[in-house]
Protein backbone atom coordinates (compact mmCIF):
# COMPACT_ATOMS: atom_id res chain seq x y z
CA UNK A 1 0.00 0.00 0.00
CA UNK A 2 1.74 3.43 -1.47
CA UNK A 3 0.36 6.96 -1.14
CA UNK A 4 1.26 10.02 0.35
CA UNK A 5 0.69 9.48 3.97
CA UNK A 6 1.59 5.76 4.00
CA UNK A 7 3.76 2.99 2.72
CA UNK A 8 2.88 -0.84 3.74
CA UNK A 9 5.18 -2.73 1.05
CA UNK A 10 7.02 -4.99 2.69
CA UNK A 11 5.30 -4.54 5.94
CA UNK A 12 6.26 -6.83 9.04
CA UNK A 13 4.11 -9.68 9.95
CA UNK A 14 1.68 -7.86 13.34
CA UNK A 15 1.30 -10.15 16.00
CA UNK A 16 -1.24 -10.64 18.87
CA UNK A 17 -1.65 -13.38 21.73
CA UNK A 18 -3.03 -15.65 19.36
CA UNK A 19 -2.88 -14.49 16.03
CA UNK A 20 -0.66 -13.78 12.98
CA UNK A 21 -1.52 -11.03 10.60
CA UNK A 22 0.60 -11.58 7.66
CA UNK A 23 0.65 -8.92 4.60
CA UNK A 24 0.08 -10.65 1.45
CA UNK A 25 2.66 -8.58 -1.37
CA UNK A 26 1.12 -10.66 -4.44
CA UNK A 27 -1.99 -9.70 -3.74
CA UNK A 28 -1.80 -6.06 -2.94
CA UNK A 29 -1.43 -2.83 -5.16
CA UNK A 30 -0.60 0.41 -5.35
CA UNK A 31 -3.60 1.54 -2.45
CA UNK A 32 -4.79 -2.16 -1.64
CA UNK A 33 -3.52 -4.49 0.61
CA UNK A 34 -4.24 -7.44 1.88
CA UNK A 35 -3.81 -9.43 5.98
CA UNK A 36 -3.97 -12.83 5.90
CA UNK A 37 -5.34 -14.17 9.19
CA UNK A 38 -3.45 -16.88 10.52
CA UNK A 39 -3.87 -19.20 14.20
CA UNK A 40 0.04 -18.77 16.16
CA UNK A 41 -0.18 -22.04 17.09
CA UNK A 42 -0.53 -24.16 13.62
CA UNK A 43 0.18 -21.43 11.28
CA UNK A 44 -3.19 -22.18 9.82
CA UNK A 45 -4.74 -19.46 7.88
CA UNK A 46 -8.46 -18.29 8.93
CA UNK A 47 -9.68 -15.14 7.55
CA UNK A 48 -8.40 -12.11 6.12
CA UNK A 49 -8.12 -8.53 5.93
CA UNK A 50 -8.72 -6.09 2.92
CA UNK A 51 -7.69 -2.54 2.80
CA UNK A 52 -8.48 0.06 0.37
CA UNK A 53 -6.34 2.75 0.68
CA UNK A 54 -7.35 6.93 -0.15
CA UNK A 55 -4.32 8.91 -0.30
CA UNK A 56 -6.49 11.81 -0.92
CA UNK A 57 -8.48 11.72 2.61
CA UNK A 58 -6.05 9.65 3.91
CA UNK A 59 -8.09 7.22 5.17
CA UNK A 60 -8.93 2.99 4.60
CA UNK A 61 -11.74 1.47 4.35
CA UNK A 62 -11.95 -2.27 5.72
CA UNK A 63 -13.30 -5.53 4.79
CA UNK A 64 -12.78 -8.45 6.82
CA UNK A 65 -13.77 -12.23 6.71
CA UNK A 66 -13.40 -15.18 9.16
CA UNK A 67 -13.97 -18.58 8.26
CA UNK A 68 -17.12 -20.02 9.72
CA UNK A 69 -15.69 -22.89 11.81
CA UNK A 70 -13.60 -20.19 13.57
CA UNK A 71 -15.95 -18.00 14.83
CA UNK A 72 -17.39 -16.73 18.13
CA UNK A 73 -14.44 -17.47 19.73
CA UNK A 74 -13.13 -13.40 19.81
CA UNK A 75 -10.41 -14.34 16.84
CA UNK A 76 -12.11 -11.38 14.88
CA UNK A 77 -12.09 -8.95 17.43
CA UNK A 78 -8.44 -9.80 18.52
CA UNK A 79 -7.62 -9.21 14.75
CA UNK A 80 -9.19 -5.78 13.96
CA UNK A 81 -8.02 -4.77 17.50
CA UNK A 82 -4.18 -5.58 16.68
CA UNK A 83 -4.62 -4.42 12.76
CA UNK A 84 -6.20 -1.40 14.62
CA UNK A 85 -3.42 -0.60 17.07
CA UNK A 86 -1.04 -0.74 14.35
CA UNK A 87 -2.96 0.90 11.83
CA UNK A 88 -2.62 4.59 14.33
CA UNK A 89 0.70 3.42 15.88
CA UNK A 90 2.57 2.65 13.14
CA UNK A 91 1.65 4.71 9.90
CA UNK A 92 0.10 8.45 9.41
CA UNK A 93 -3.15 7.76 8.93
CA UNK A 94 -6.18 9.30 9.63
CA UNK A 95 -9.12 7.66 9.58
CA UNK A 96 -10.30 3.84 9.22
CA UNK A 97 -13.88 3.00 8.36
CA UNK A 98 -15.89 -0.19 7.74
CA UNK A 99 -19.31 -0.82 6.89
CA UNK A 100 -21.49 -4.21 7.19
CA UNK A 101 -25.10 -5.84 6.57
CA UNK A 102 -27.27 -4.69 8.86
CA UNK A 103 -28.38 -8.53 9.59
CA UNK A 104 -24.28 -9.08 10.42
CA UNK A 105 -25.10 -8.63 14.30
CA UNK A 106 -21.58 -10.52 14.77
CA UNK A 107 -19.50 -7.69 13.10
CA UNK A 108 -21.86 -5.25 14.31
CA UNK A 109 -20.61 -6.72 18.07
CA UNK A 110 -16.75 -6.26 16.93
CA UNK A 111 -16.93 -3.05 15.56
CA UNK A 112 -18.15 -1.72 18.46
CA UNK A 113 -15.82 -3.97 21.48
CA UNK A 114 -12.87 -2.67 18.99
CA UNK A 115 -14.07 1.21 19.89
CA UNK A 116 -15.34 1.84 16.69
CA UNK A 117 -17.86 4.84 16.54
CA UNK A 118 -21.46 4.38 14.98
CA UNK A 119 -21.84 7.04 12.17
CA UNK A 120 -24.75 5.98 10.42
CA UNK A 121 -27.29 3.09 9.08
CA UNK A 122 -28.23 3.10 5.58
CA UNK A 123 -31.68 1.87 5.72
CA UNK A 124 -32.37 -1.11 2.64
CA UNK A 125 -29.02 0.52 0.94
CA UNK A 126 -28.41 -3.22 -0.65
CA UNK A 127 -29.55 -6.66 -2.06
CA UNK A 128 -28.76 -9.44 0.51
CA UNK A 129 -29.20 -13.27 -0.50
CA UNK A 130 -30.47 -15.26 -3.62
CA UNK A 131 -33.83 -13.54 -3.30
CA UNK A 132 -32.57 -9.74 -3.64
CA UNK A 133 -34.03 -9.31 -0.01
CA UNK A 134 -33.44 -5.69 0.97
CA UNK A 135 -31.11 -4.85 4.22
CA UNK A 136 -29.74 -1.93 5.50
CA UNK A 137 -26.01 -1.50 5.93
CA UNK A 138 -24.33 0.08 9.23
CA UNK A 139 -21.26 2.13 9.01
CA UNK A 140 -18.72 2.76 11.74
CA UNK A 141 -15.38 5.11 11.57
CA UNK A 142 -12.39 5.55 13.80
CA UNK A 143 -10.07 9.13 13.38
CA UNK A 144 -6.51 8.81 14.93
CA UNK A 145 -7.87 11.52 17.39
CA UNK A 146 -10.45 9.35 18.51
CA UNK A 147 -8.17 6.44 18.89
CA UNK A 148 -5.43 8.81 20.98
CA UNK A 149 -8.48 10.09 23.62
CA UNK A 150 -9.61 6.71 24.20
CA UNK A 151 -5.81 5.25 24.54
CA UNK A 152 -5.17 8.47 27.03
CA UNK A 153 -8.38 7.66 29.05
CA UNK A 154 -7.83 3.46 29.43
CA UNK A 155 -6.82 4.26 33.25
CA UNK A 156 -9.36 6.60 34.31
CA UNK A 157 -11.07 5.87 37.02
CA UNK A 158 -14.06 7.53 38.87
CA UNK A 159 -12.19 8.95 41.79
CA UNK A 160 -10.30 10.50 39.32
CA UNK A 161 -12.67 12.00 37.09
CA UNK A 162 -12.80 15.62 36.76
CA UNK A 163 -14.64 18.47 34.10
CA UNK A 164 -13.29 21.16 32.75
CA UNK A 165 -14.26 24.67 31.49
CA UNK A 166 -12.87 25.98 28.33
CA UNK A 167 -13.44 30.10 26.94
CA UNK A 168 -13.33 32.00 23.87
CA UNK A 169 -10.56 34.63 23.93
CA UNK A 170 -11.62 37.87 25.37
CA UNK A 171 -13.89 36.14 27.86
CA UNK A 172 -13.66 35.80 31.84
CA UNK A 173 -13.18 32.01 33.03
CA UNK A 174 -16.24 30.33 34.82
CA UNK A 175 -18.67 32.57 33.20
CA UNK A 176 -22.39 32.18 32.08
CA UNK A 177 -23.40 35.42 29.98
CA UNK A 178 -27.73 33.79 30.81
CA UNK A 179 -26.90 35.69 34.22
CA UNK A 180 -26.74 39.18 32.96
CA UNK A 181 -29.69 41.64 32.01
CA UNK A 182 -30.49 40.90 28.41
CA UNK A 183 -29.29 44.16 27.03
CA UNK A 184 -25.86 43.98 29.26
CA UNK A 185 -25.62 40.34 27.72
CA UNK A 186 -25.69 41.68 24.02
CA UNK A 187 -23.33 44.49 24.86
CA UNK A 188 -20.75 42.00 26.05
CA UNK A 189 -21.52 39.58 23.19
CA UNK A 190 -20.58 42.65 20.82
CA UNK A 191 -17.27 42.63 22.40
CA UNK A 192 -17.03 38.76 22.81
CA UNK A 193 -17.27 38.85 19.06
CA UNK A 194 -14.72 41.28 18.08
CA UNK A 195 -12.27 39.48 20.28
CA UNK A 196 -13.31 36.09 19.50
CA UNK A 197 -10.44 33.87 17.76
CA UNK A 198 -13.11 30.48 17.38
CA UNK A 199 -14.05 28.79 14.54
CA UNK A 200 -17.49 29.47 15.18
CA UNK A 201 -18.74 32.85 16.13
CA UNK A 202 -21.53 32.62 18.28
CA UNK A 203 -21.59 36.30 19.31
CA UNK A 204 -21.99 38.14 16.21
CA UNK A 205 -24.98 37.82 13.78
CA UNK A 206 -26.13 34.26 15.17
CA UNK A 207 -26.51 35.32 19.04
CA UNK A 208 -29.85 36.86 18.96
CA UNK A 209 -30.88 33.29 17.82
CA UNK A 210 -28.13 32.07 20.04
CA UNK A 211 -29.85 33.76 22.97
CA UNK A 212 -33.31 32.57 22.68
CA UNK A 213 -31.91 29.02 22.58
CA UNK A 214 -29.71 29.33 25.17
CA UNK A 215 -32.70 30.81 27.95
CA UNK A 216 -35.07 27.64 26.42
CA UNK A 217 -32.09 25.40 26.96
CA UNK A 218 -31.48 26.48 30.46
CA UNK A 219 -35.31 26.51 31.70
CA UNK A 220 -35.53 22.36 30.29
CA UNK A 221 -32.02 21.69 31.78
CA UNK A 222 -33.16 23.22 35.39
CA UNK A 223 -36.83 21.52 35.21
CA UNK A 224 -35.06 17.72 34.14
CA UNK A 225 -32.54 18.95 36.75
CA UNK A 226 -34.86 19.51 39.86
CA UNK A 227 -37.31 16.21 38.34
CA UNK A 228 -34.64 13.97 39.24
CA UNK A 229 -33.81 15.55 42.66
CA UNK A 230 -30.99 17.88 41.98
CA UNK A 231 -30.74 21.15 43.94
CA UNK A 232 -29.62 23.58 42.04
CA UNK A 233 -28.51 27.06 43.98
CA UNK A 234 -28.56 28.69 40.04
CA UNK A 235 -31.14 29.11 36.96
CA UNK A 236 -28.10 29.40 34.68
CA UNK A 237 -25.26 26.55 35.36
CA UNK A 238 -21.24 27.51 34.55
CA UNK A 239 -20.59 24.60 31.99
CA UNK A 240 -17.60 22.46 31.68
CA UNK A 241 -16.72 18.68 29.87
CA UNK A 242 -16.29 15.92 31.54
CA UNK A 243 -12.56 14.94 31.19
CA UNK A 244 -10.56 16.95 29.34
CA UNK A 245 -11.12 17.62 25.52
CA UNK A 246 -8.31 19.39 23.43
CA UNK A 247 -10.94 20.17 20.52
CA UNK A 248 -11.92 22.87 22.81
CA UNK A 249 -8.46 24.65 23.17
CA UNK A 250 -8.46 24.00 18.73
CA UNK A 251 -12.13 25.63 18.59
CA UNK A 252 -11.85 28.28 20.63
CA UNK A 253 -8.26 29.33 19.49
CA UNK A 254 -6.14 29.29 22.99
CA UNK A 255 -5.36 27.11 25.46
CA UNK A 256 -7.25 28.52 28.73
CA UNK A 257 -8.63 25.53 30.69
CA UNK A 258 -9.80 25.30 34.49
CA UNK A 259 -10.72 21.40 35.77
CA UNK A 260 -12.19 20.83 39.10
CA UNK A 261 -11.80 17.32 40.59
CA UNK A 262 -15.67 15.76 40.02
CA UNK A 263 -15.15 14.78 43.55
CA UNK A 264 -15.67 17.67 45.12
CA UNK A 265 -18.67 18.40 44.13
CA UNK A 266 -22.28 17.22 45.42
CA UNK A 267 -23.97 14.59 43.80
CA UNK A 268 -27.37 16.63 43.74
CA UNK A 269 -25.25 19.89 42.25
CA UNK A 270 -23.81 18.99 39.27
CA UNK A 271 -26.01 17.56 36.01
CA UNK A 272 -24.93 15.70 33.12
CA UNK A 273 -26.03 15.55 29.37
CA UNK A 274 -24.29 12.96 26.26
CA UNK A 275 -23.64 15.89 23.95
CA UNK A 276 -23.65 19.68 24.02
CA UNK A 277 -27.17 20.45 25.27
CA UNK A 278 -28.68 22.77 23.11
CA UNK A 279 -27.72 20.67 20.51
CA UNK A 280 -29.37 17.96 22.52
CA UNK A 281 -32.99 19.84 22.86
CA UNK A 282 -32.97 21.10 19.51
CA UNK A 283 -33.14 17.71 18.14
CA UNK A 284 -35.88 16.13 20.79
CA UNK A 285 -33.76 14.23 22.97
CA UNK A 286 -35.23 16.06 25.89
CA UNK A 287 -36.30 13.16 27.73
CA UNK A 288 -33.79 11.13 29.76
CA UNK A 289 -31.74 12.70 29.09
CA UNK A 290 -30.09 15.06 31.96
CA UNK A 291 -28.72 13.24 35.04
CA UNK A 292 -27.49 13.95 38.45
CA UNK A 293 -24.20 12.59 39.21
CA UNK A 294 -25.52 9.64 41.43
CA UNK A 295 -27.64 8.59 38.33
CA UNK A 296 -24.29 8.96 35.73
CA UNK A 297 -22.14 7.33 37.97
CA UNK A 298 -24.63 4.46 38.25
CA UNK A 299 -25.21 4.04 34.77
CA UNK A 300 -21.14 3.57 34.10
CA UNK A 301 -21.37 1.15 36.68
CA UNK A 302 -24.67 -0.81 35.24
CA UNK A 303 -22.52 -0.42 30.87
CA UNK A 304 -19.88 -3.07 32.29
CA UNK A 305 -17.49 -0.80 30.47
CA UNK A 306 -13.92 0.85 31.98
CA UNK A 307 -14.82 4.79 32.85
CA UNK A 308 -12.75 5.43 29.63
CA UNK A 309 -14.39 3.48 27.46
CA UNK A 310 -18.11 5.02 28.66
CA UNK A 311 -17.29 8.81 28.49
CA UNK A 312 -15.66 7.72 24.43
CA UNK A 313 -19.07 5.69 23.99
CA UNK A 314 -21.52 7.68 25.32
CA UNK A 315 -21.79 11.10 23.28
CA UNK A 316 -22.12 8.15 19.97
CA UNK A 317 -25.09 6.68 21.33
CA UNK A 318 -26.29 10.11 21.12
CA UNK A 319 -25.57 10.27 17.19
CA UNK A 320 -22.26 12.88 17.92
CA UNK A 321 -19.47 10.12 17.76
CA UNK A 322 -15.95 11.12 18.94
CA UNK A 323 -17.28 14.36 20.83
CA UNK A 324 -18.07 15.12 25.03
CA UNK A 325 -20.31 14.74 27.90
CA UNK A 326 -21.22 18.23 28.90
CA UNK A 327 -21.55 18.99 32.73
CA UNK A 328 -23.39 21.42 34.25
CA UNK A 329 -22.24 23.10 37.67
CA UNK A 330 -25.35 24.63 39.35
CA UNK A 331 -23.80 26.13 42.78
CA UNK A 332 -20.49 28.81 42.44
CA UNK A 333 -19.10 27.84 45.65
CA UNK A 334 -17.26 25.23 44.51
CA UNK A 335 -15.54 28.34 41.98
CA UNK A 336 -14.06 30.37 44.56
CA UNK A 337 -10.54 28.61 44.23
CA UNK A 338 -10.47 28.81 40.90
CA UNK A 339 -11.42 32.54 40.27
């Protein structure tokens, strides 16, 4: 496999505990290449990978097979897990991507155990079987970003958990502008704006808008809030991430950050949501949807998953794959140290 970002020809044989993954030259071209899957033990070979390679996007798309007598014994998963690890470790690129039948509930399974995100189902996108019978396929991506945050989070532990607030340049730290008169709010979003260095401007044309969905935001997140038995001492929370996220410090152009160990904090005075939520309400998923921490924690603890491999999940199930939890602080005097 020869592009730009990559070059696989004569590529080392990848090992795992019980598995070979040999490269196959005479099979392979200029941006395909081929893994032959083979048992340690007896050399025996059992399934295979395929690799198209994109120079352009920098990205491969997989196809993998196992043979049938092999099967449901995790050989498949060990396989894309190793091809994985080497895929990010070893070479430049970016992104890896595989889709399958939406009846394939076995690949579905290792897709997802291998940390795969979810990015969409094509519903009856192809003819399955002799008959022509209609199925959907499912279509899961990994970026080399995603695959660094989940590697950087495989020790986290709940103890150890804390969220952090991110700002735009020209803003005060710990801030919520929802807590100023509505004229002083669009005064300061003038100058927020002019000052900004983010991708997104949210304080210039767009904040009127902003505004409105911000208050109708914060008047569901407080309700949900107080329905499970939070006690908030705020109407408008400070907002932070649970974890740490560096897309923030690319986003908003600097690298400002303040984290406050989740500890610390009351279970009944901090709320969580899976994705940023205004996002979250503007798309329906207003039920269920905003916990305290006793009912977050709980729900890691009922997934069977490490605390890593939740916070990575979660914001997927959600349809925002590779993105945060958002936390929402509701009393300031836990801020005091920090301002």
């Amino acid at each position: 496999m020869r592009g730009k970002y990559m070059n696989l020809s004569g590529a080392e044989e990848i090992t795992s505990c019980r598995l070979i993954l040999r490269p196959d030259e005479k099979c392979s071209g200029l941006e395909t290449f081929i893994w032959t899957i083979l048992l340690k033990e007896c050399r025996k070979i059992i399934g295979h990978f395929k690799a198209q390679y994109e120079p352009e996007i920098n990205k491969i798309t997989l196809q993998f097979a196992l043979d049938e007598v092999w099967q449901n014994k995790k050989y498949m998963q060990e396989a894309l897990k190793t091809l994985t690890d080497y895929l990010f470790e070893k070479t430049d690129i970016n992104r890896v991507e595989a889709h399958c039948n939406g009846k394939n509930k076995k690949a579905v399974a290792v897709m997802l155990k291998c940390g795969y995100q979810l990015e969409g189902q094509l519903r009856q996108a192809q003819s399955f079987g002799s008959d022509g019978e209609k199925t959907d396929i499912i279509w899961f991506a990994l970026l080399k970003t995603d695959y660094l945050r989940k590697k950087a989070m495989a020790d986290l532990t709940v103890d150890g958990l804390v969220i952090t607030n991110y700002r735009e340049s020209g803003g005060l730290p710990l801030r919520n502008i929802m807590r100023l008169p509505e004229k002083e709010a669009f005064l300061l979003a003038e100058r927020l704006s002019a000052a900004t260095t983010s991708r997104n401007d949210r304080y210039g044309d767009y904040f009127e808008r902003y505004y409105q969905k911000r208050a109708a935001t914060e008047k569901w997140l407080y309700n949900r809030f107080l329905e499970g038995g939070g006690r908030p001492k705020t109407m408008h929370p400070i907002y932070f991430v649970l974890g740490e996220h560096s897309g923030f410090q690319s986003f908003f152009g600097n690298q400002d950050k303040i984290s406050i160990p989740l500890s610390h904090i009351d279970d009944m005075e901090v709320s969580f949501t899976p994705r940023d939520s205004m996002h979250l309400r503007s798309m329906g998923m207003t039920e269920g949807t905003v916990w305290n921490k006793k009912q977050f924690f709980r729900m890691i603890n009922d997934s069977e998953k490490s605390v890593g491999e939740f916070i990575f999940d979660l914001p997927g199930l959600f349809h925002n794959p590779g993105s945060y939890i958002e936390v929402q602080l509701w009393n300031d005097a836990y801020l005091a140290d920090y301002l």
